[in-house]
N, C-alpha and C. Protein backbone atom coordinates (compact mmCIF):
# COMPACT_ATOMS: atom_id res chain seq x y z
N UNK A 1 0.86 -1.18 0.00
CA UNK A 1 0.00 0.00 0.00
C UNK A 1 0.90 1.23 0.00
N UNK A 2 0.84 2.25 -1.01
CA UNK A 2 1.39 3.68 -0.90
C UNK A 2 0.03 4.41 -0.98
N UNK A 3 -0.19 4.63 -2.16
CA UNK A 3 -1.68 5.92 -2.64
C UNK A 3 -2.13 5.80 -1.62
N UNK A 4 -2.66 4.44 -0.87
CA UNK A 4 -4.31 4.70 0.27
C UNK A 4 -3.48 5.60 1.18
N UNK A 5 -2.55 5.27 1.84
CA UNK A 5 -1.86 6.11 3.16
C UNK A 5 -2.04 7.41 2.80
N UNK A 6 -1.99 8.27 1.92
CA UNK A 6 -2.05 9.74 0.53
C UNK A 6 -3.42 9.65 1.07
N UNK A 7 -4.12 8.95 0.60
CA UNK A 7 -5.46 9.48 0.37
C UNK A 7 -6.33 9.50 2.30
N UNK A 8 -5.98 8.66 3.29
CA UNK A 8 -6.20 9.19 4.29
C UNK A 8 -5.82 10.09 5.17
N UNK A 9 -4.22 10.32 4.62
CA UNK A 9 -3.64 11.74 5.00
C UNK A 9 -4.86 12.87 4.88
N UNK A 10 -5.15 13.11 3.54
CA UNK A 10 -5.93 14.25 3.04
C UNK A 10 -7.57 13.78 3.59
N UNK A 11 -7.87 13.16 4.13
CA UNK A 11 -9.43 12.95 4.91
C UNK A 11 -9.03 13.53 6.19
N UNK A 12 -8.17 13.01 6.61
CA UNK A 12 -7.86 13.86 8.03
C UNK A 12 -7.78 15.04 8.21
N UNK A 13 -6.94 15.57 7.37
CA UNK A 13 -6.75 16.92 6.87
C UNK A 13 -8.58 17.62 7.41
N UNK A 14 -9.20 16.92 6.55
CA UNK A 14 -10.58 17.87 6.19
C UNK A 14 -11.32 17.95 7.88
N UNK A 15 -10.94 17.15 8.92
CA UNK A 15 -11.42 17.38 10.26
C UNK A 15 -9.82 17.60 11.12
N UNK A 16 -9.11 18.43 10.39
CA UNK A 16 -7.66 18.80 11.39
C UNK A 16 -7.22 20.24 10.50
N UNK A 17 -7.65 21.00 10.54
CA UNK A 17 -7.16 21.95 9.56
C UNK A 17 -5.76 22.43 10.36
N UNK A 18 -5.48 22.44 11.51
CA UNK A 18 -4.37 22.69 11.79
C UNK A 18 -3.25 22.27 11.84
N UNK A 19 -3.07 21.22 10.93
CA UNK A 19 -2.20 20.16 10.91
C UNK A 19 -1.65 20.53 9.34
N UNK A 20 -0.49 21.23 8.75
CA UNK A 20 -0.64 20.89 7.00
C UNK A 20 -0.90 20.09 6.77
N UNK A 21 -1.62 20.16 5.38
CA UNK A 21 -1.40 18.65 4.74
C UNK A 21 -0.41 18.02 3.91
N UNK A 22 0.74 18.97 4.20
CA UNK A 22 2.11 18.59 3.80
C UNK A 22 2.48 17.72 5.23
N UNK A 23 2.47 17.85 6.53
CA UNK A 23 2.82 16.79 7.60
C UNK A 23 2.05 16.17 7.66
N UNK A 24 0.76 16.04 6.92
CA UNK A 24 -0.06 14.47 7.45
C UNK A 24 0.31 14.04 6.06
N UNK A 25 0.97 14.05 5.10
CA UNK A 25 0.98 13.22 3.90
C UNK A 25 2.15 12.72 4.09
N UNK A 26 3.77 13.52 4.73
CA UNK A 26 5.10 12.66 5.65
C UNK A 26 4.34 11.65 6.58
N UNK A 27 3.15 12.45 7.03
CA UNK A 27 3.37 11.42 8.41
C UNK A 27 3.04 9.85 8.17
N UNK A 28 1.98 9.80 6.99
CA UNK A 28 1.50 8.62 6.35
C UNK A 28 2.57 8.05 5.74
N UNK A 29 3.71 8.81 5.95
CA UNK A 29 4.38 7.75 5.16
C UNK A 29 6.17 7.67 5.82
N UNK A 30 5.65 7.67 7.22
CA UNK A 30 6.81 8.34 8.02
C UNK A 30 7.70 6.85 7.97
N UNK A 31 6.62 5.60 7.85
CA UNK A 31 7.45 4.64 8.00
C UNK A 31 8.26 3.98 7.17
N UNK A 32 7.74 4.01 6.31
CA UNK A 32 8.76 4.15 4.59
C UNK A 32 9.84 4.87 4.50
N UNK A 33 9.31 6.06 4.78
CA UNK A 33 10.22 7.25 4.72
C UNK A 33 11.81 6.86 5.77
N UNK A 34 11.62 6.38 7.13
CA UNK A 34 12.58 5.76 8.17
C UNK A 34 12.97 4.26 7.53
N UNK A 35 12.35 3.55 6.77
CA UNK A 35 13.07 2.37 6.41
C UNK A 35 13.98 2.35 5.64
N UNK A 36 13.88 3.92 4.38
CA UNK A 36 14.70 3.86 3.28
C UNK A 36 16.51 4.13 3.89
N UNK A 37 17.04 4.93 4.82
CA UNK A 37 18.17 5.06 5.43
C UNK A 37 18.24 3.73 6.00
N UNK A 38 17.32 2.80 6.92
CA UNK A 38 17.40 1.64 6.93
C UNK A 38 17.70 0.63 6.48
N UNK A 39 17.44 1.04 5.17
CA UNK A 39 17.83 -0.38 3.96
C UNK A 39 19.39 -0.21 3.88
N UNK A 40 19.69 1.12 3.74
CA UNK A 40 20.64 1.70 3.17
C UNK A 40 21.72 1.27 3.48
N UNK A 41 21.45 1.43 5.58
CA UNK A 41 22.93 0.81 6.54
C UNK A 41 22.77 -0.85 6.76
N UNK A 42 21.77 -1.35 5.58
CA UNK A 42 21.63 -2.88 5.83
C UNK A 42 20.58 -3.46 7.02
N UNK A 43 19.88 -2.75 7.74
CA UNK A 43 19.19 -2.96 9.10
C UNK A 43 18.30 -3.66 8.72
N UNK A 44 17.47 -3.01 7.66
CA UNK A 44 16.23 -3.67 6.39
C UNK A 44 16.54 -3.95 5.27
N UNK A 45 15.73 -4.49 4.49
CA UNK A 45 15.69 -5.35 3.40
C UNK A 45 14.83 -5.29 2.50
N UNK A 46 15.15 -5.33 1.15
CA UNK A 46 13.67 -6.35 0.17
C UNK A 46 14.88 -7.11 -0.40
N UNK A 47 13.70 -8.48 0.00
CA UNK A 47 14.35 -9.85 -0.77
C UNK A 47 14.67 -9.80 -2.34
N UNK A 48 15.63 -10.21 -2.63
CA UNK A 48 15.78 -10.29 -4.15
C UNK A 48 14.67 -11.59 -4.73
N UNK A 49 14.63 -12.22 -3.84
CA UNK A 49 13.66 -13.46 -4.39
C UNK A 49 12.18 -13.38 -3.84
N UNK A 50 11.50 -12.30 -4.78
CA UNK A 50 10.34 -11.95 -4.18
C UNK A 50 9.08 -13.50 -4.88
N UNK A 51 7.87 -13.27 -4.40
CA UNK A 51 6.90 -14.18 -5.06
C UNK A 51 6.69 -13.40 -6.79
N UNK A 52 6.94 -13.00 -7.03
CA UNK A 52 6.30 -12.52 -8.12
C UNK A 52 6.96 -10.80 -8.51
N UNK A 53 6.31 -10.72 -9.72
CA UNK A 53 7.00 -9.13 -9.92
C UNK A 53 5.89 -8.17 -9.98
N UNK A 54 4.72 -8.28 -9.35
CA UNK A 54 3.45 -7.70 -9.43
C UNK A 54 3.04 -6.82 -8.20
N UNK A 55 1.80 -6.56 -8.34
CA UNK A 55 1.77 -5.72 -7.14
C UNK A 55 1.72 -6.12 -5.53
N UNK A 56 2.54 -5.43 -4.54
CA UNK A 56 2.07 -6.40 -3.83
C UNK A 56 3.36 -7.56 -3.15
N UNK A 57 4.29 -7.97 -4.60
CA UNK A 57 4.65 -8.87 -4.44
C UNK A 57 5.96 -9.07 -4.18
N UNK A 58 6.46 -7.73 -3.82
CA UNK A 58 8.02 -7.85 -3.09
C UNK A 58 7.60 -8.37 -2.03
N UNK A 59 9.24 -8.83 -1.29
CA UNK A 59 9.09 -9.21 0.18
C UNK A 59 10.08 -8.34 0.76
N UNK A 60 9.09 -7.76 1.62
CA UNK A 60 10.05 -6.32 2.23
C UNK A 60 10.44 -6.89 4.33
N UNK A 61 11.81 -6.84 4.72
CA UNK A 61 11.87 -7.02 5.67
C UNK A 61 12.40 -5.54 6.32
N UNK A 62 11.39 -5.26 7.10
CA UNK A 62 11.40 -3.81 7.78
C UNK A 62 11.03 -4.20 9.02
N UNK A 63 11.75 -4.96 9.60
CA UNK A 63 11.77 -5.45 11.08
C UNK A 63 12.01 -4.43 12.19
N UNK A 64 12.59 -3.44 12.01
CA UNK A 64 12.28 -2.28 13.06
C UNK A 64 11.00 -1.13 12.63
N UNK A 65 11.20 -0.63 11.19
CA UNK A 65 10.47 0.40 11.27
C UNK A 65 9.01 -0.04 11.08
N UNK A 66 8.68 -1.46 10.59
CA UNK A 66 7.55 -1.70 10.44
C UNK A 66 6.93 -2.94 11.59
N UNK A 67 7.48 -2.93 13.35
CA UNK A 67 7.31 -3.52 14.22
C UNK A 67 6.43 -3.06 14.70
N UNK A 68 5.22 -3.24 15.33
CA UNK A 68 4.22 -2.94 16.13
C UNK A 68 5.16 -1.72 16.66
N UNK A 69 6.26 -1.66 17.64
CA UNK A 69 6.60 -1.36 18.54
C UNK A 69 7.54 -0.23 18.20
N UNK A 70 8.12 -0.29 17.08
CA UNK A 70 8.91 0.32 16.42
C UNK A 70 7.98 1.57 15.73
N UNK A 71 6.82 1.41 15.41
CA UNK A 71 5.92 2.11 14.51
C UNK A 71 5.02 3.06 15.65
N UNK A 72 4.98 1.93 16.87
CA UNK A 72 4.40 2.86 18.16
C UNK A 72 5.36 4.22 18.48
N UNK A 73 6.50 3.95 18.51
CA UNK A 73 8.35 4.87 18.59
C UNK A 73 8.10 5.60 17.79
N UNK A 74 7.69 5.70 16.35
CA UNK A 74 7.52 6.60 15.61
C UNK A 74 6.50 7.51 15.50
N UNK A 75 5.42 6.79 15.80
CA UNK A 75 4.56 7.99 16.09
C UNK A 75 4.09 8.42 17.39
N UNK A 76 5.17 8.06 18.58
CA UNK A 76 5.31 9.16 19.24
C UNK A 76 6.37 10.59 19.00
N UNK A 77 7.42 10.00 18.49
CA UNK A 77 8.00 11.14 18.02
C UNK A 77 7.35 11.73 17.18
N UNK A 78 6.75 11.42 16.24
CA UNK A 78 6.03 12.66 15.63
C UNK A 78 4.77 13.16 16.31
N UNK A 79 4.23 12.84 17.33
CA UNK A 79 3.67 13.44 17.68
C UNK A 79 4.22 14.42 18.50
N UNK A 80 5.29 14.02 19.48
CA UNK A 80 6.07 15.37 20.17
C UNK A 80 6.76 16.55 18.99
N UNK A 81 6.90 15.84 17.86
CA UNK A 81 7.39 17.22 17.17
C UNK A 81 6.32 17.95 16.53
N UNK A 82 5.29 17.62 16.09
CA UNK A 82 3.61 18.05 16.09
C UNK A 82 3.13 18.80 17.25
N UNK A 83 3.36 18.26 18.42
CA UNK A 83 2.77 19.32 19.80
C UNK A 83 3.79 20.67 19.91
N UNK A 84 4.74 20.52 19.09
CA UNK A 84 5.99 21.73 19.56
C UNK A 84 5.56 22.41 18.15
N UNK A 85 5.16 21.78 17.84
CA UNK A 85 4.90 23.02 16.23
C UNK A 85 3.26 23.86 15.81
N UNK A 86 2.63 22.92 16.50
CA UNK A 86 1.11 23.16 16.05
C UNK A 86 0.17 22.74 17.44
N UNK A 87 0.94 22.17 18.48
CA UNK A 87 -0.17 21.92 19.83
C UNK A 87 -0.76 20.83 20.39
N UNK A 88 -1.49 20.63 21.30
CA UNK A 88 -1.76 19.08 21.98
C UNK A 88 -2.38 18.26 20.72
N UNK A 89 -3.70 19.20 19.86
CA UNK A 89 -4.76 18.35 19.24
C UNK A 89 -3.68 17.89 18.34
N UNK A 90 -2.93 18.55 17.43
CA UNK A 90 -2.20 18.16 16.50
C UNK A 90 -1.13 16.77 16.81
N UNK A 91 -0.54 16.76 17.80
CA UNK A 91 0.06 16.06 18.96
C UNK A 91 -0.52 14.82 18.24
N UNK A 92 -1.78 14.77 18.75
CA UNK A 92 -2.33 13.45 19.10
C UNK A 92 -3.08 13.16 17.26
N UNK A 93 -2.91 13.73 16.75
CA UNK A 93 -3.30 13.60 15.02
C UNK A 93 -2.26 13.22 14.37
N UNK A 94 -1.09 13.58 14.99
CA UNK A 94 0.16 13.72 13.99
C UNK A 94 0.21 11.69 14.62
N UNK A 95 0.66 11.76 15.75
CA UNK A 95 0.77 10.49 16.09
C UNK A 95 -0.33 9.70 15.66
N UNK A 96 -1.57 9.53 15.37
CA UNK A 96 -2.51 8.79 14.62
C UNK A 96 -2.03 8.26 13.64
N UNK A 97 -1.67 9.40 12.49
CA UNK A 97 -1.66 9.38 11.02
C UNK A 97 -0.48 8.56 11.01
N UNK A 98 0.87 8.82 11.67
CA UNK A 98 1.79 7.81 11.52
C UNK A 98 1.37 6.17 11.83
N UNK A 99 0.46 6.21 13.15
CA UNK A 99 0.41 4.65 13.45
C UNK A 99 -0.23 4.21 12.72
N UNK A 100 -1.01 4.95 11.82
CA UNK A 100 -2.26 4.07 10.99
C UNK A 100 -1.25 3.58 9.65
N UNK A 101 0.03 4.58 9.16
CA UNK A 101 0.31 3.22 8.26
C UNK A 101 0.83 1.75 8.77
N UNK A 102 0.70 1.52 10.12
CA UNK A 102 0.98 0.15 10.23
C UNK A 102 -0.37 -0.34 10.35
N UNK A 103 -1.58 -0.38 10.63
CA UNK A 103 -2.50 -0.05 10.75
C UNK A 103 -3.06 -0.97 9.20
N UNK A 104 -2.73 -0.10 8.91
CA UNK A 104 -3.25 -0.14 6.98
C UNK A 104 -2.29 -1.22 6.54
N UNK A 105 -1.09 -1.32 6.75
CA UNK A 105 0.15 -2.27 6.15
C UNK A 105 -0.34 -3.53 6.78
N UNK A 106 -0.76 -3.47 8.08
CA UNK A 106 -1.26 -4.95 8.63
C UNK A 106 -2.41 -5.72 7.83
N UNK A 107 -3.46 -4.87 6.89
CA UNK A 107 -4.45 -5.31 6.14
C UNK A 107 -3.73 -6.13 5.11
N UNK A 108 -3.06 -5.57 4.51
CA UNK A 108 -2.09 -6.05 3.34
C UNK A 108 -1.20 -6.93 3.04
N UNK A 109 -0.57 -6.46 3.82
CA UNK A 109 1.33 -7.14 3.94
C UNK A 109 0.87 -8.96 4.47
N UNK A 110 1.85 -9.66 3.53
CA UNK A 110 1.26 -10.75 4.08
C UNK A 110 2.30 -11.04 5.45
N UNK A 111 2.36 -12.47 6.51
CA UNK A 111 3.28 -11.72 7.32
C UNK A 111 4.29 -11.94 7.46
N UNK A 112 4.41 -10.70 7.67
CA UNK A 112 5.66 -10.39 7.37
C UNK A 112 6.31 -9.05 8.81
N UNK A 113 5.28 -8.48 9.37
CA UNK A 113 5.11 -7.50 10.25
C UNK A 113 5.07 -8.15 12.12
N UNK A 114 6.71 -7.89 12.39
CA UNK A 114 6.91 -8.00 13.63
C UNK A 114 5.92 -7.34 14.80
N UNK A 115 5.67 -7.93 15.85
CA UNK A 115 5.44 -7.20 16.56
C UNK A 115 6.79 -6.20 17.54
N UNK A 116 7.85 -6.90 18.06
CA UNK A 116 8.91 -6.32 18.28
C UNK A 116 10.11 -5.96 17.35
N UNK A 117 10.80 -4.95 17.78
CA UNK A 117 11.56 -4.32 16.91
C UNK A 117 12.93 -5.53 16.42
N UNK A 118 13.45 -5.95 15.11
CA UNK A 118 14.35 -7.15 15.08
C UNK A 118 13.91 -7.70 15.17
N UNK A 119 12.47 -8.63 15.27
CA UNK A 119 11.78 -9.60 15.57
C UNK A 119 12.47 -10.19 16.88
N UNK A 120 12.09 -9.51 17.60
CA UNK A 120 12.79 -9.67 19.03
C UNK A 120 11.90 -11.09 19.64
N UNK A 121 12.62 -12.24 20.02
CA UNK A 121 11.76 -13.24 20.85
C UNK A 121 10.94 -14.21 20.05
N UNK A 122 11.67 -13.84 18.54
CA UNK A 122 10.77 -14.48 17.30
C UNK A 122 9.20 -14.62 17.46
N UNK A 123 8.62 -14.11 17.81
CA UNK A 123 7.47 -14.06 18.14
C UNK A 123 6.39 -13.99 16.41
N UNK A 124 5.42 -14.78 16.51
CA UNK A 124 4.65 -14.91 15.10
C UNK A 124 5.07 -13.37 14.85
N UNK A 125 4.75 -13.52 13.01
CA UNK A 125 4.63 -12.16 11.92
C UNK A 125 3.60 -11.85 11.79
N UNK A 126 2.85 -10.84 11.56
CA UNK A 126 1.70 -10.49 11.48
C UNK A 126 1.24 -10.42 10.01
N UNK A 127 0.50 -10.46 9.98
CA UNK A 127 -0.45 -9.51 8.25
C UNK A 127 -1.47 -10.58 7.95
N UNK A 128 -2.39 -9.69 7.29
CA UNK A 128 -3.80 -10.37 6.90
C UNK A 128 -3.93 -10.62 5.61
N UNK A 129 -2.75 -10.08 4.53
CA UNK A 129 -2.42 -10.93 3.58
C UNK A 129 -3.09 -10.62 2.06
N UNK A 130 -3.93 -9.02 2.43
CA UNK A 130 -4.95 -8.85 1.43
C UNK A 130 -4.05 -8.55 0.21
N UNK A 131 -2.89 -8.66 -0.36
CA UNK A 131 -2.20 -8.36 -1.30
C UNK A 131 -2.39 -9.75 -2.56
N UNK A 132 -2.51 -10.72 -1.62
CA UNK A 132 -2.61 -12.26 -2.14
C UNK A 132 -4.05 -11.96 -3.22
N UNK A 133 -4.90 -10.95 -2.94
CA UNK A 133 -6.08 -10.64 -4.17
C UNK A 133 -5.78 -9.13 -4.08
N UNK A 134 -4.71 -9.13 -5.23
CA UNK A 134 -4.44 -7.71 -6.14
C UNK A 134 -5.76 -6.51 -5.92
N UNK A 135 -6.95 -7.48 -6.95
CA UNK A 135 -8.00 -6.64 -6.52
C UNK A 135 -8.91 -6.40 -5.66
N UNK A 136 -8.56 -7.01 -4.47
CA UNK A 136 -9.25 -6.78 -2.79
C UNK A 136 -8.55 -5.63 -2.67
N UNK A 137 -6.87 -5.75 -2.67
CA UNK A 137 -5.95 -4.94 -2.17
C UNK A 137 -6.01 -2.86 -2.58
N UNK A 138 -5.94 -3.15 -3.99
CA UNK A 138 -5.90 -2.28 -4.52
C UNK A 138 -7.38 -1.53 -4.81
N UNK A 139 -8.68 -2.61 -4.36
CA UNK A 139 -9.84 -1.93 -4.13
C UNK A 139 -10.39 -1.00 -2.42
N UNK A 140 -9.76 -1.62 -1.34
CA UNK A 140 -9.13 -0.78 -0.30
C UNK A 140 -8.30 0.38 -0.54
N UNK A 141 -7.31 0.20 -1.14
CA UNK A 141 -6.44 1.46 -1.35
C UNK A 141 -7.57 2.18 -2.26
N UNK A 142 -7.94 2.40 -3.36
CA UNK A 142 -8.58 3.10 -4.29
C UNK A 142 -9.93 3.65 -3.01
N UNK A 143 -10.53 2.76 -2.04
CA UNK A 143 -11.66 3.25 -1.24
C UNK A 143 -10.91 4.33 -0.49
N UNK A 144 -9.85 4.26 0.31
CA UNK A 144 -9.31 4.96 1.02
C UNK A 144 -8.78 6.53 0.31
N UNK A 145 -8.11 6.30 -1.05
CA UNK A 145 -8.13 7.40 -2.16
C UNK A 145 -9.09 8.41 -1.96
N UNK A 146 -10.13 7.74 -2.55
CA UNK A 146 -11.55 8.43 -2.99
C UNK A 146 -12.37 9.10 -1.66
N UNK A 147 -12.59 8.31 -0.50
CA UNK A 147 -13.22 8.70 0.75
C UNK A 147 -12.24 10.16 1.20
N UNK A 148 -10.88 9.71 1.66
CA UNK A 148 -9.78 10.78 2.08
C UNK A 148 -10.43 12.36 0.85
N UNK A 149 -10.15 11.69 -0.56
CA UNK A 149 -10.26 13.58 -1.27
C UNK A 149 -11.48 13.67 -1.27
N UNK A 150 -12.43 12.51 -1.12
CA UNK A 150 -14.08 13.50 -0.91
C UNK A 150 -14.02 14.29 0.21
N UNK A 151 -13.29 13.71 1.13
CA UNK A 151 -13.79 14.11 2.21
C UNK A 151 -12.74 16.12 2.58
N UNK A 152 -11.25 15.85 1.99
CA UNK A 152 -10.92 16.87 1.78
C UNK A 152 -11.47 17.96 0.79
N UNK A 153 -12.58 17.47 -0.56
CA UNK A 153 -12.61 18.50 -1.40
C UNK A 153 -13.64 19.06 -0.85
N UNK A 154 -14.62 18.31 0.02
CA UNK A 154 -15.98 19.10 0.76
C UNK A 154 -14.97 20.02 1.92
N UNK A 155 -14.12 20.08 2.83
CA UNK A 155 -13.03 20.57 3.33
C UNK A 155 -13.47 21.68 2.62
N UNK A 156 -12.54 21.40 1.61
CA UNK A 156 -12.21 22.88 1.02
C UNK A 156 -12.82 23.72 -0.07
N UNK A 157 -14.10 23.13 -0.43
CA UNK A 157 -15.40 23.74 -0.95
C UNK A 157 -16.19 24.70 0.30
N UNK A 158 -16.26 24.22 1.35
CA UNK A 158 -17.19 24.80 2.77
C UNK A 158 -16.15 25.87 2.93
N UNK A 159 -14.89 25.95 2.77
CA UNK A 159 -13.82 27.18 3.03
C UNK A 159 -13.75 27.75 1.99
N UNK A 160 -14.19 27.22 0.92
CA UNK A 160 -13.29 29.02 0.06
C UNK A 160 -15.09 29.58 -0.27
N UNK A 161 -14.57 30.96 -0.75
CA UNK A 161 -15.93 31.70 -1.36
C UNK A 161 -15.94 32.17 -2.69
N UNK A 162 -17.18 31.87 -3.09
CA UNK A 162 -16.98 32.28 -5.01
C UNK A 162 -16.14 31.74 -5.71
N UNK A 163 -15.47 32.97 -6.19
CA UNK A 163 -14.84 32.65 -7.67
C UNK A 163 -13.39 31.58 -6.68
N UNK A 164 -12.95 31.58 -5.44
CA UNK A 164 -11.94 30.35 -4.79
C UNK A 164 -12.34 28.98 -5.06
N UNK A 165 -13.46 29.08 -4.96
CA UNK A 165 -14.07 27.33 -4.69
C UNK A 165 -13.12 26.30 -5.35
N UNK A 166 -13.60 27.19 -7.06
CA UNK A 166 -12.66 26.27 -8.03
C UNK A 166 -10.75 26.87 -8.24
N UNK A 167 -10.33 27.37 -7.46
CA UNK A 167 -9.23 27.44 -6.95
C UNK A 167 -8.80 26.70 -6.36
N UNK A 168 -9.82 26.50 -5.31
CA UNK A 168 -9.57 25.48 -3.67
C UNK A 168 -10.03 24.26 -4.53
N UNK A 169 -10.36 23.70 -5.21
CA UNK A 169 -10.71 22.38 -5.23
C UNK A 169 -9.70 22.14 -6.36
N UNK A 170 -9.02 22.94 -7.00
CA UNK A 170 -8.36 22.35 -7.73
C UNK A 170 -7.09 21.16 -7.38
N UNK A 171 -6.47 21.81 -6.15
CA UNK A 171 -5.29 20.72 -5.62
C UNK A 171 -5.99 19.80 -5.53
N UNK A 172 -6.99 19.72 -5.21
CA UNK A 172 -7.63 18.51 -4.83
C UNK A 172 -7.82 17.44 -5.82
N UNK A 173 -8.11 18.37 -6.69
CA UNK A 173 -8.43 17.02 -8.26
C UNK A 173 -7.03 16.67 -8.19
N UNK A 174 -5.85 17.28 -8.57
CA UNK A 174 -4.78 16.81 -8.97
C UNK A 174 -3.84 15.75 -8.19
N UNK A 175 -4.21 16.07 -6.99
CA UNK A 175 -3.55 15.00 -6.06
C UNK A 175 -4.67 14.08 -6.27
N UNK A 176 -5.87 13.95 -6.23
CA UNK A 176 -6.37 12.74 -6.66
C UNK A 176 -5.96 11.86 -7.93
N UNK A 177 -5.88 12.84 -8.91
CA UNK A 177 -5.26 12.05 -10.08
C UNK A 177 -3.63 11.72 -9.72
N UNK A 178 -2.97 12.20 -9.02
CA UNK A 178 -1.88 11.57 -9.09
C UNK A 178 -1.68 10.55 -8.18
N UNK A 179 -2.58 10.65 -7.62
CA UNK A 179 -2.73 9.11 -6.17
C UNK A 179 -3.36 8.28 -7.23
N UNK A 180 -3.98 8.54 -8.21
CA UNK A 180 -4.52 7.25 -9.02
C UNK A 180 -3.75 6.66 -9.89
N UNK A 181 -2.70 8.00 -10.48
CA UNK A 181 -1.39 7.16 -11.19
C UNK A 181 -0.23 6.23 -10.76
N UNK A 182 -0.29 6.87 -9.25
CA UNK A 182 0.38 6.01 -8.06
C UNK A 182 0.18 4.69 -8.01
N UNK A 183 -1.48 4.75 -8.13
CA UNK A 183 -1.96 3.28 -7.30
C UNK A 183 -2.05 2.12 -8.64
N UNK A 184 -2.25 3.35 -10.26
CA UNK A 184 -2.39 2.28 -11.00
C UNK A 184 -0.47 1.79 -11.74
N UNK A 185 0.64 2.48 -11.42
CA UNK A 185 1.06 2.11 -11.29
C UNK A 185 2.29 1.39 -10.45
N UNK A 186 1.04 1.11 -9.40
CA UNK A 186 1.86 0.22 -7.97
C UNK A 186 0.79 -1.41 -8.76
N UNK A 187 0.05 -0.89 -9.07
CA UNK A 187 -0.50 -2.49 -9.51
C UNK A 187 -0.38 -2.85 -10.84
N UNK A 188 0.08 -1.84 -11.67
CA UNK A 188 0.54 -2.75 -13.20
C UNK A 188 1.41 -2.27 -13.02
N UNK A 189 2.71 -2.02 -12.57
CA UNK A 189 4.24 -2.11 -12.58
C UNK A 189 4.60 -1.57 -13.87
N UNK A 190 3.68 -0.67 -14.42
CA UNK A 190 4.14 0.27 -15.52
C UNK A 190 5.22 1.43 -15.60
N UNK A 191 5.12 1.79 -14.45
CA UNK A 191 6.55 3.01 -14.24
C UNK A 191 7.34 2.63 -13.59
């Protein structure tokens, strides 16, 4: 899952106006974002011998940043750097939006998702595996898309006046279309 995390960033947005929606669209993706230096010093992984070359079908080992516990770590720090920038409510939004991409990755990911950081205590992997039907998977992400910018373009239709409306709704189309080029090519592996 990438686009859906995008597209519930921007739903939140539409009941958090004090939050940009430049930090809830990092924050959705804070855990990605911490795995890539991860991969880098070797900590994480994607297998070279994935199931398939489709969507879905790498095998990604992100044993710290994508641990129950590890992902809890992260969105408390972003929530303390959210309360120092924007305040308690934001605080507790900023830290949401980060935990929900594990949240959302647990729907998906088959398992593969520690609960402790290193798979500490080998303890079972988690995930519910919805990637195994492309189009379950990618019909969640596309729901999450569509709900998130309805819910931001009514946002920002009720805020602007007149001749703004179609000002204000314009980001809106465009990040929708580009969360759809995202999502259609995270599932036909076209770009």
């Amino acid at each position: 899952m990438f686009a859906g995390h995008f597209g519930l960033a921007a739903g939140v947005r539409s009941k958090a106006p004090e939050v940009p929606l430049w930090a809830l669209l990092a924050g959705s993706q804070l855990l990605d974002i911490v795995f890539l230096p991860m991969m880098m010093n070797g900590a994480e992984s994607m297998d070279d011998k994935t199931i398939g070359s489709g969507y879905g079908e790498l095998i990604i080992h992100a044993d710290y940043t994508h641990s129950l516990v590890g992902a809890f770590f992260l969105s408390i720090l972003a929530g303390l750097l959210a309360w120092s920038l924007w305040g308690k409510r934001a605080s507790w939004i900023m830290a949401g939006i980060v935990f929900s991409h594990w949240v959302l990755d647990l729907v998906v990911h088959r398992g593969d998702m520690p609960l402790l950081p290193g798979n500490w205590g080998g303890l079972p992997l988690l995930g519910l595996g919805a990637w195994r039907w492309p189009w379950l998977s990618s019909a969640i992400e596309l729901a999450l898309i569509a709900a998130g910018l309805l819910m931001y373009a009514r946002f920002k239709l009720k805020n602007s006046q007149g001749a703004k409306s179609t000002k204000g709704i314009l980001p809106v189309v465009v990040l929708f279309l580009v969360l759809v080029v995202l999502l259609t090519s995270d599932v036909t592996g076209i770009f």
